[in-house]
Protein backbone atom coordinates (compact mmCIF):
# COMPACT_ATOMS: atom_id res chain seq x y z
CA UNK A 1 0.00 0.00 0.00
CA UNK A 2 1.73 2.81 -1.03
CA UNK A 3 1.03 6.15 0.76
CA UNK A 4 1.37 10.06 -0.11
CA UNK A 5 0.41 13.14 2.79
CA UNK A 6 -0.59 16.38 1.67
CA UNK A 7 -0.36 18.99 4.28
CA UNK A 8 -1.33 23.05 3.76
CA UNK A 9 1.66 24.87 4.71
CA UNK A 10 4.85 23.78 6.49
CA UNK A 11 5.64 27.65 7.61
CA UNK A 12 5.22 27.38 11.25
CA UNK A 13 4.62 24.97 14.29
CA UNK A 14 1.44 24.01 15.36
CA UNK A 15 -1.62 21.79 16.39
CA UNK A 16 -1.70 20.31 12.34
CA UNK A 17 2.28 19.88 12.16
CA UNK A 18 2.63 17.28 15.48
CA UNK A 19 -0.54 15.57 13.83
CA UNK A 20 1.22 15.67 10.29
CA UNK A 21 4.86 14.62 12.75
CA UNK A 22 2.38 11.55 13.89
CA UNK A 23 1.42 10.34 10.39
CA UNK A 24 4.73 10.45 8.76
CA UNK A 25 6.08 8.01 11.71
CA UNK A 26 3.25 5.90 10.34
CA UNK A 27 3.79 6.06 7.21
CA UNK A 28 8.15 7.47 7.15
CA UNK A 29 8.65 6.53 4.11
CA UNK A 30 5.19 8.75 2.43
CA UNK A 31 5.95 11.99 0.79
CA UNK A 32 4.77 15.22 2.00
CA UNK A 33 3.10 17.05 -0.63
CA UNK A 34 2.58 20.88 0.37
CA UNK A 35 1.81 24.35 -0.73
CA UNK A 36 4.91 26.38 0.79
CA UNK A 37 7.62 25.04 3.07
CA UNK A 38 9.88 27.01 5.09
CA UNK A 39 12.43 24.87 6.46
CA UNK A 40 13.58 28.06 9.33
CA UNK A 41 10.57 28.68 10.17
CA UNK A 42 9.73 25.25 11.15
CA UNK A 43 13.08 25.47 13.13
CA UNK A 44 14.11 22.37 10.55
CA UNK A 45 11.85 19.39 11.89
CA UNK A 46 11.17 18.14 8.07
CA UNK A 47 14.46 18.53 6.63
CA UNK A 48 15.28 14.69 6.55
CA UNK A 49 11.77 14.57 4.64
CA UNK A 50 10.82 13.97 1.37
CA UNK A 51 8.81 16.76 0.97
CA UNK A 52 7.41 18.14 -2.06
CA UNK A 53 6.27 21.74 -2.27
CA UNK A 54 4.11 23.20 -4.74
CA UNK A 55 4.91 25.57 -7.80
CA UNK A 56 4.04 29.08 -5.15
CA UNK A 57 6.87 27.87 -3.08
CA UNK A 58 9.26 29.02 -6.20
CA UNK A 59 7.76 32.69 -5.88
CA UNK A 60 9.54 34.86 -3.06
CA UNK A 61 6.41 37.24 -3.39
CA UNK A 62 3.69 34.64 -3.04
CA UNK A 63 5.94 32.36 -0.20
CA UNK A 64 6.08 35.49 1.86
CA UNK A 65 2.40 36.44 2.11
CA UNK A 66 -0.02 34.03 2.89
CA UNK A 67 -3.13 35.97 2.17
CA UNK A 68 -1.84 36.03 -1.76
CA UNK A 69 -0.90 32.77 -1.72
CA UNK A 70 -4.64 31.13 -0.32
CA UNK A 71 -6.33 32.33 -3.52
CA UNK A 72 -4.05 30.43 -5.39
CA UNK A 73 -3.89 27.49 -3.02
CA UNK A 74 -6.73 25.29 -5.17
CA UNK A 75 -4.94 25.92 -8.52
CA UNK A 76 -1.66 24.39 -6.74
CA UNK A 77 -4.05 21.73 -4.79
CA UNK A 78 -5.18 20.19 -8.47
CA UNK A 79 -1.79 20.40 -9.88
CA UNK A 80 -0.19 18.06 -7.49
CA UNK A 81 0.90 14.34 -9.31
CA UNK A 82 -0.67 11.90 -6.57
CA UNK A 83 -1.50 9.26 -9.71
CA UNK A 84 1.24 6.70 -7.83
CA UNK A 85 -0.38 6.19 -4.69
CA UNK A 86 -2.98 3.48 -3.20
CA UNK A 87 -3.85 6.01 -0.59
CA UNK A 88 -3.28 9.65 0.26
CA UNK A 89 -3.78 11.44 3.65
CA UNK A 90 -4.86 14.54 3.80
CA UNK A 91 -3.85 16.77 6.90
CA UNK A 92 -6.11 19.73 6.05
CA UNK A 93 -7.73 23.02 7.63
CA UNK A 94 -7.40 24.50 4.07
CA UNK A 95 -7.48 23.69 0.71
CA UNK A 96 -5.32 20.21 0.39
CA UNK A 97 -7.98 18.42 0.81
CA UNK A 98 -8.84 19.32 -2.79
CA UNK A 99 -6.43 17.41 -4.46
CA UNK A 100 -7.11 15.08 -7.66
CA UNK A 101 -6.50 11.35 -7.02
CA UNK A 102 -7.30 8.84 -9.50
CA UNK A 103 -10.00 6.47 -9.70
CA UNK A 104 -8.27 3.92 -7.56
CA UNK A 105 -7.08 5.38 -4.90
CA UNK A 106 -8.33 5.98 -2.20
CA UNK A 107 -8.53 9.87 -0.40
CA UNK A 108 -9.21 10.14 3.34
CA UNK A 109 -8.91 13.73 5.05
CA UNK A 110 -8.12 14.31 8.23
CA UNK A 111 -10.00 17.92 8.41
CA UNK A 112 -8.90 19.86 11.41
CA UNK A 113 -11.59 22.40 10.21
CA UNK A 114 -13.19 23.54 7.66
CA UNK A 115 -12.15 26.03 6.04
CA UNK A 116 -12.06 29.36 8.57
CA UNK A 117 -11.22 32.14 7.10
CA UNK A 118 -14.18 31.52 4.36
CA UNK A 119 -16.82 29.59 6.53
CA UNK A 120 -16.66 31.55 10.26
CA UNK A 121 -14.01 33.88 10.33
CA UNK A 122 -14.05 35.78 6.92
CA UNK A 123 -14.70 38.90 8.73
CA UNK A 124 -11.45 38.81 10.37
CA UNK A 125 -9.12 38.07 7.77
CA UNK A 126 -10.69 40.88 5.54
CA UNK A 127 -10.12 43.11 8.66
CA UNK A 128 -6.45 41.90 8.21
CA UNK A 129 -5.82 43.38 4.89
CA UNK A 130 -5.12 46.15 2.73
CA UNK A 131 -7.57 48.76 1.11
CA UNK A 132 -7.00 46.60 -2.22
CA UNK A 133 -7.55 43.64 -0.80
CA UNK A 134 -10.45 44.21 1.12
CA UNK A 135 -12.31 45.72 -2.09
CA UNK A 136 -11.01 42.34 -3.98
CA UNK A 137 -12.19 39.92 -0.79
CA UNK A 138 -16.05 39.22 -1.51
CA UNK A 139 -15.02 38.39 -5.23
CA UNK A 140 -12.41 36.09 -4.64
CA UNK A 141 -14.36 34.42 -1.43
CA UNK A 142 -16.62 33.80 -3.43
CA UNK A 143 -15.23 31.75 -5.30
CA UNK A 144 -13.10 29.95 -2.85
CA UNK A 145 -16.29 28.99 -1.10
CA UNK A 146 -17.28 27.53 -4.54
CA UNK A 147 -14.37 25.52 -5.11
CA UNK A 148 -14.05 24.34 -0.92
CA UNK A 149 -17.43 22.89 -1.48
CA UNK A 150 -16.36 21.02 -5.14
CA UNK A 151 -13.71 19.89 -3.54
CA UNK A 152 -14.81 18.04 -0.19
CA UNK A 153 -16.87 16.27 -2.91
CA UNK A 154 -13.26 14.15 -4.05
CA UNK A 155 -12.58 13.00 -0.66
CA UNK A 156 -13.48 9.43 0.08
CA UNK A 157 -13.87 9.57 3.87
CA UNK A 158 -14.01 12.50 5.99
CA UNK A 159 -12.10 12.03 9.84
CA UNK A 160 -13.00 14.96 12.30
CA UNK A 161 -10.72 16.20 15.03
CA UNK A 162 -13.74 16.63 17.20
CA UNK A 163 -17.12 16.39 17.51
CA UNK A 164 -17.36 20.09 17.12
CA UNK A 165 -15.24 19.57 13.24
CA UNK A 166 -17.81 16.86 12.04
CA UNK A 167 -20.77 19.09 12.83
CA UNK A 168 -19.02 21.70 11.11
CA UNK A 169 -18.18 19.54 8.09
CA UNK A 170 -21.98 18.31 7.90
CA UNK A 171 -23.11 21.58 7.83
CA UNK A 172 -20.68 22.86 5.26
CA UNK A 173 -19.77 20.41 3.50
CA UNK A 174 -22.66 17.95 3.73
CA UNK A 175 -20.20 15.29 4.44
CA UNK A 176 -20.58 12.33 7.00
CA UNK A 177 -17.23 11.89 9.24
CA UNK A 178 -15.83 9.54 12.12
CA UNK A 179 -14.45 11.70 14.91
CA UNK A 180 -10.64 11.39 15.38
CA UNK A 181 -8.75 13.35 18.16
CA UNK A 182 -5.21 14.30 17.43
CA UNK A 183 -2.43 13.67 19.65
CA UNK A 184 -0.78 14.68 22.65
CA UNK A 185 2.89 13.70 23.08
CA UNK A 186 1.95 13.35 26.90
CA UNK A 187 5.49 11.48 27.33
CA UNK A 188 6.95 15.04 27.07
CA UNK A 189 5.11 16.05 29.99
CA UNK A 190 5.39 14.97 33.95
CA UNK A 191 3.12 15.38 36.82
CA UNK A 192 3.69 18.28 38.59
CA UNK A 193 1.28 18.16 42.00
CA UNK A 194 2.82 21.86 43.39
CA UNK A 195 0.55 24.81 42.49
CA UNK A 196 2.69 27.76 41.11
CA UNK A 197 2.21 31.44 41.71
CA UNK A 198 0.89 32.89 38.07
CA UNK A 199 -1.34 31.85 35.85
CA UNK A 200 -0.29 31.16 32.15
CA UNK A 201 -1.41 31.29 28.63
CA UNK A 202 0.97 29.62 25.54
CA UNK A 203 -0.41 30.82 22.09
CA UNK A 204 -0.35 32.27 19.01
CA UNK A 205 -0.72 36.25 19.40
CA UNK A 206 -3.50 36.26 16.63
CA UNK A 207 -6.49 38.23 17.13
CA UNK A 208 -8.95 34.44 17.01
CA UNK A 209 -6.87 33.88 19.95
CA UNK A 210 -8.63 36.04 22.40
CA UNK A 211 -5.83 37.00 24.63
CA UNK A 212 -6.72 40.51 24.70
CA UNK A 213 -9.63 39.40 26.65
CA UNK A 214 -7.42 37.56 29.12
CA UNK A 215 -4.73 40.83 29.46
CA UNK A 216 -8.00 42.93 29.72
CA UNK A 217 -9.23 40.56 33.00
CA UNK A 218 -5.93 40.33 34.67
CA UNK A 219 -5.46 43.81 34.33
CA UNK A 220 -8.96 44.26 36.50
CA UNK A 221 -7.80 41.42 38.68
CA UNK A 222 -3.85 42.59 39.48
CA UNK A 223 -2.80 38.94 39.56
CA UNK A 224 0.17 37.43 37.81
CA UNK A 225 -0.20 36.42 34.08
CA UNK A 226 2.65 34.80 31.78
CA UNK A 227 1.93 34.81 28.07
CA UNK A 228 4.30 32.60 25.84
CA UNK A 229 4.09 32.97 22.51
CA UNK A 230 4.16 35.75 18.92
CA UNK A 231 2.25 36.94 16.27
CA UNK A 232 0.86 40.12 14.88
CA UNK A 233 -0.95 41.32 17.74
CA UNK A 234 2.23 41.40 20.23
CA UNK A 235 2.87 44.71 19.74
CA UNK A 236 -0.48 45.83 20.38
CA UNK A 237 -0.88 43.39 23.59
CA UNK A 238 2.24 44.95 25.07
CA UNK A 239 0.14 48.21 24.71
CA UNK A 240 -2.78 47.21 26.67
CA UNK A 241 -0.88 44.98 29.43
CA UNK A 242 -0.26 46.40 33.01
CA UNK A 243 3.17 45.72 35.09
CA UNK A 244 1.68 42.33 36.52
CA UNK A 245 1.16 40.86 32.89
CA UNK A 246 4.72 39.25 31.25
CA UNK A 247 5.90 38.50 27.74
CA UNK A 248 7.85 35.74 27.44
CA UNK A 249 8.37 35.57 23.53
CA UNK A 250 8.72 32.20 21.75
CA UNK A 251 10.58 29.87 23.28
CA UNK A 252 11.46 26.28 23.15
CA UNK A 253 9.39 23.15 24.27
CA UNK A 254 11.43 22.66 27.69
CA UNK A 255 11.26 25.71 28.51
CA UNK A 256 7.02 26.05 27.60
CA UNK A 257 7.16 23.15 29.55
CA UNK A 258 8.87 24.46 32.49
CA UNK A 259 6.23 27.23 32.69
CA UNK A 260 3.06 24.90 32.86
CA UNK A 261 4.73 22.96 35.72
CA UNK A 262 4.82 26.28 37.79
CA UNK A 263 1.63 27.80 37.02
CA UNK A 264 -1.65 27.59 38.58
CA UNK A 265 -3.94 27.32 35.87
CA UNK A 266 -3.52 27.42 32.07
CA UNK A 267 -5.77 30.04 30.83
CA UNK A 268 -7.48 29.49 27.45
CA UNK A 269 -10.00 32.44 26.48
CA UNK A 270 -10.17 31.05 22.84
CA UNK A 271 -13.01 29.12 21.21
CA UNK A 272 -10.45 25.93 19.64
CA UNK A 273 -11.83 22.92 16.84
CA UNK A 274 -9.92 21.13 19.83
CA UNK A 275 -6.92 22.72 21.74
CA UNK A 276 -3.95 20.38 21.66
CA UNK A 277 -2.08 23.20 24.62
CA UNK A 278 -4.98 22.69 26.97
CA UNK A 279 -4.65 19.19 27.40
CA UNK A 280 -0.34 19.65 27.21
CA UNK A 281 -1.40 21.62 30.73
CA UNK A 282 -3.04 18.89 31.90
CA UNK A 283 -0.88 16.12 30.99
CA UNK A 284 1.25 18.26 33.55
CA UNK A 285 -1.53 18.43 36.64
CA UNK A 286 -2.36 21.86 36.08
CA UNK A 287 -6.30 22.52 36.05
CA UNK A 288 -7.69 24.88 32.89
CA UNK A 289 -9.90 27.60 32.68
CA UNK A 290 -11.28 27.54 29.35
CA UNK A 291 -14.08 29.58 27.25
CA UNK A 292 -16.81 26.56 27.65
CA UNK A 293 -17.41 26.58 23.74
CA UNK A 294 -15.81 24.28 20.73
CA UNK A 295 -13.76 21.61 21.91
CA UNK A 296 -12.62 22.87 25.11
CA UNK A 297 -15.75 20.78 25.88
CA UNK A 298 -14.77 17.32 25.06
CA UNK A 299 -11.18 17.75 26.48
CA UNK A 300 -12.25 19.42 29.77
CA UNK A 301 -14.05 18.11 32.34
CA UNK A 302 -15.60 20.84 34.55
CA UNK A 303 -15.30 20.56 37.93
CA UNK A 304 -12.03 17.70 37.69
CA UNK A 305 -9.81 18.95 35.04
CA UNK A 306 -10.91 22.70 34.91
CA UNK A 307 -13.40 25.23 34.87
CA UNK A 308 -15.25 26.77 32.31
CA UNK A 309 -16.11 30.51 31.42
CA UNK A 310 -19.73 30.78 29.50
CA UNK A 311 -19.84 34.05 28.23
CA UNK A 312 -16.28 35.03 26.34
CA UNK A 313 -16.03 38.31 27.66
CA UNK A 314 -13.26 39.69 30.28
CA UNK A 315 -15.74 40.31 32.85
CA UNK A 316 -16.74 37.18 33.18
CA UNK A 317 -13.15 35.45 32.61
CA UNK A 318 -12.20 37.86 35.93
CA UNK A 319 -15.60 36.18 37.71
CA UNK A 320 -14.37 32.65 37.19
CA UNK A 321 -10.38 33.16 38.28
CA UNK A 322 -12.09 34.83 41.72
CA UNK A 323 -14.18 32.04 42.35
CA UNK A 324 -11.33 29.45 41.53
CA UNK A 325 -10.00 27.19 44.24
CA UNK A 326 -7.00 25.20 42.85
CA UNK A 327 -6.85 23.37 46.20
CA UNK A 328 -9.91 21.20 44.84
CA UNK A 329 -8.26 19.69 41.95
CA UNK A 330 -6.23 16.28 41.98
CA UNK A 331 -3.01 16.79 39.78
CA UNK A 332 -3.43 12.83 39.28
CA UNK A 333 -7.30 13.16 38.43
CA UNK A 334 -5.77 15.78 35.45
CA UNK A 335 -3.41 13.99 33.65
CA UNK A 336 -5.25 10.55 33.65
CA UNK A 337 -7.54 12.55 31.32
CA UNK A 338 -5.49 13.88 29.24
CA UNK A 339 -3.85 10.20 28.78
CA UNK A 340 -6.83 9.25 26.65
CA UNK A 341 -5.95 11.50 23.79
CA UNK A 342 -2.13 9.99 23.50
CA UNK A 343 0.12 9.55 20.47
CA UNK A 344 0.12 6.09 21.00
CA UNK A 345 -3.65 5.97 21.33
CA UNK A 346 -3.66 8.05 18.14
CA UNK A 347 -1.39 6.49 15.77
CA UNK A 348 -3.58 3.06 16.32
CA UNK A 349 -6.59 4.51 15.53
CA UNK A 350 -5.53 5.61 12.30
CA UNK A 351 -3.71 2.52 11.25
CA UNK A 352 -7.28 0.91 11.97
CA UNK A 353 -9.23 3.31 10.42
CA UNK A 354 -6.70 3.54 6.79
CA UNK A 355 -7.14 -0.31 6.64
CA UNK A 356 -10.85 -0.53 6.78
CA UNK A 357 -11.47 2.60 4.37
CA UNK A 358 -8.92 1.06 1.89
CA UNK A 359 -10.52 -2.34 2.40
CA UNK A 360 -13.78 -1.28 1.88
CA UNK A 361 -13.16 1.59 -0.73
CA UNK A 362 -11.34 -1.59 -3.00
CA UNK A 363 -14.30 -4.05 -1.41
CA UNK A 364 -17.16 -1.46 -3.66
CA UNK A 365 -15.21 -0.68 -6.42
C-alpha cells in the first residue's frame, strides 16, 4: 500500500504539524506534498523529509504572504501528481484536501476544520488586509467557497478532530465523518502536583486567539499572568498589558514546559476545533480555565480537570479566576484525562481506520 500526505503549509509549528509529525512516523517513508515550506521557520523538523512543495513555493512574493498565496492554493491543490499512490492522507484546515487522485485510490482527510477564514471567520481576515484587498475579498471568497465545497466532494472519507469539526463539516460540507482526536505527546510532559504562583497562557498572538480578553481581565484582577508565545498582535498586547502581565516571547518546548509545571492554571479564552495546549497543561496536573465553547468541551471536564467561562467576555473570565479554588483539583485526576488523547492511542486509531477505508473503498469498487 503505497502512501502520499498532503499537508497546507509547512511555515510554522502548530496543532496540524505534530498531527502531520504523527502520520509520517506511520507512514516514514510517504511523501509530503505541500503548498509552501519554510524549512527556518519550522526550526528544521522536516528537513530529513521527502517533501514536495508546490509551484508558489518558487515565488519569493507569493511564499512570503499568505493571504496572496490562499487564492491560489486550489490551482496548486489540483496540480499536485498523486496518480502513484494506493492512498493519500490529507492533513487539512485549508485547501489540500482538494487534491485530484485517480479512480483507484483511495482519499481520506483528516480535516482539522473547515475552512475558517471563508466559513466563520471571513470577517477577520478581511479586517487583516489592505484597502486593495479588502475591495477584492467578496469576489475572490466567493469563489473559494465555490471551489471548498467542489472539492470536499473528491474525498473518500471524511475524519473529524472533534465532535465540534464533524458538525461543522456536515453543515458545510454535507459530508458524513468519524471523529478522530489528534495527539498529545503526553510522554513530554510529567506530573507536577505543586501549584505555582501565576497563571499562564501559551499561544499564538493572533487576534482568534482572544488573549486581549485575558490581558484585559488580569489587568482588572492585578494577579500574575505569563503569556508565551508571537504573532501580529504582540505589539499591540504589550500596549494594553499592566506591570503584573509578562511576555515571554517564543521559546522552546522545555522551557514552555517548564512554565506549565509552575503555574496555577492554564488560561485558554479562545473558542479551539480542539486545543492540543490545553490538554499539554493537563498532561502536567495543572487545572484549565477555558471559554466553555468548541472543543474545550470534550477535552475538559468541569469541575475535575478545569473550569469553564460561558460568556467570552473579560468580565466574566475575571468572575471565574475569583471564584477558583485550585486546592480542589487532583493533579493525578488531570493527567489521567489527558492520557486518553495519547500519540500512542492516536497512531492506532488511524492505522485501523486507513485499513478498513482502503478495504472497503477496493471491497465497492
Amino acid at each position: 500500500m503505497k502512501v502520499a500526505i498532503v499537508h497546507d503549509y509547512l511555515i510554522k509549528l502548530g496543532g496540524a504539524e505534530r498531527v502531520l509529525e504523527n502520520l509520517h512516523e506511520l507512514y516514514p517513508d510517504a511523501p509530503v506534498y505541500t503548498f509552501l515550506y519554510n524549512e527556518n521557520k519550522t526550526q528544521g523538523k522536516f528537513s530529513k523529509w521527502d517533501i514536495r512543495p508546490s509551484s508558489l513555493n518558487k515565488d519569493p512574493i507569493i511564499k512570503n504572504k499568505i493571504s496572496f498565496a490562499r487564492a491560489l492554493m486550489p490551482m496548486a491543490a489540483e496540480q499536485f501528481d498523486l496518480s502513484e499512490y494506493d492512498v493519500v492522507i490529507s492533513n487539512c484546515h485549508a485547501f489540500s484536501k482538494g487534491v485530484i487522485t485517480k479512480p483507484e485510490t483511495v482519499h481520506i482527510s483528516y480535516c482539522h476544520t473547515p475552512t475558517r477564514f471563508l466559513w466563520f471567520k471571513a470577517d477577520e481576515a478581511i479586517n487583516q488586509m489592505g484597502w486593495f484587498s479588502r475591495k477584492l475579498a467578496p469576489y475572490v471568497l466567493n469563489y473559494l467557497r465555490i471551489w471548498d465545497v467542489q472539492s470536499a466532494d473528491r474525498v473518500d472519507y471524511f475524519l473529524g478532530n472533534s465532535k465540534n469539526v464533524c458538525q461543522r463539516i456536515k453543515k458545510f460540507y454535507r459530508r458524513d465523518s468519524e471523529i478522530l482526536y489528534p495527539p498529545v505527546d503526553i510522554n513530554r510532559f510529567q506530573l507536577n502536583e505543586n501549584e505555582g504562583d501565576y497563571y499562564l497562557i501559551v499561544s499564538r498572538l493572533e487576534p482568534h486567539k482572544k488573549v486581549d480578553l485575558a490581558i484585559a481581565a488580569f489587568n482588572d484582577l492585578d494577579l500574575p499572568l505569563k503569556i508565551i508565545g508571537d504573532g501580529t498582535e504582540l505589539n499591540y498586547l504589550k500596549s494594553l498589558a499592566k506591570e503584573n502581565i509578562e511576555f515571554l516571547g517564543e521559546l522552546n518546548d522545555e522551557a514552555v514546559v517548564k512554565y506549565i509545571y509552575g503555574c496555577k492554571a492554564f488560561i485558554y479564552p479562545q473558542e479551539e476545533d480542539f486545543g492540543i495546549t490545553s490538554l499539554e497543561a493537563q498532561a502536567c496536573g495543572r487545572p484549565v480555565i477555558a471559554y466553555g465553547k468548541g472543543g474545550a468541551l470534550e477535552t475538559i471536564v468541569e469541575g475535575r480537570t478545569g473550569e469553564y467561562f460561558m460568556e467570552q467576555s473579560a468580565g466574566c473570565l475575571a468572575d471565574t479566576i475569583r471564584n477558583f479554588d485550585p486546592k480542589k483539583y487532583k493533579s493525578k485526576e488531570i493527567r489521567e484525562n489527558a492520557e486518553k488523547f495519547s500519540e500512542t492511542s492516536f497512531k492506532n486509531n488511524v492505522k485501523k481506520l486507513v485499513e478498513k477505508y482502503y478495504n472497503e473503498y477496493n471491497k465497492n469498487k
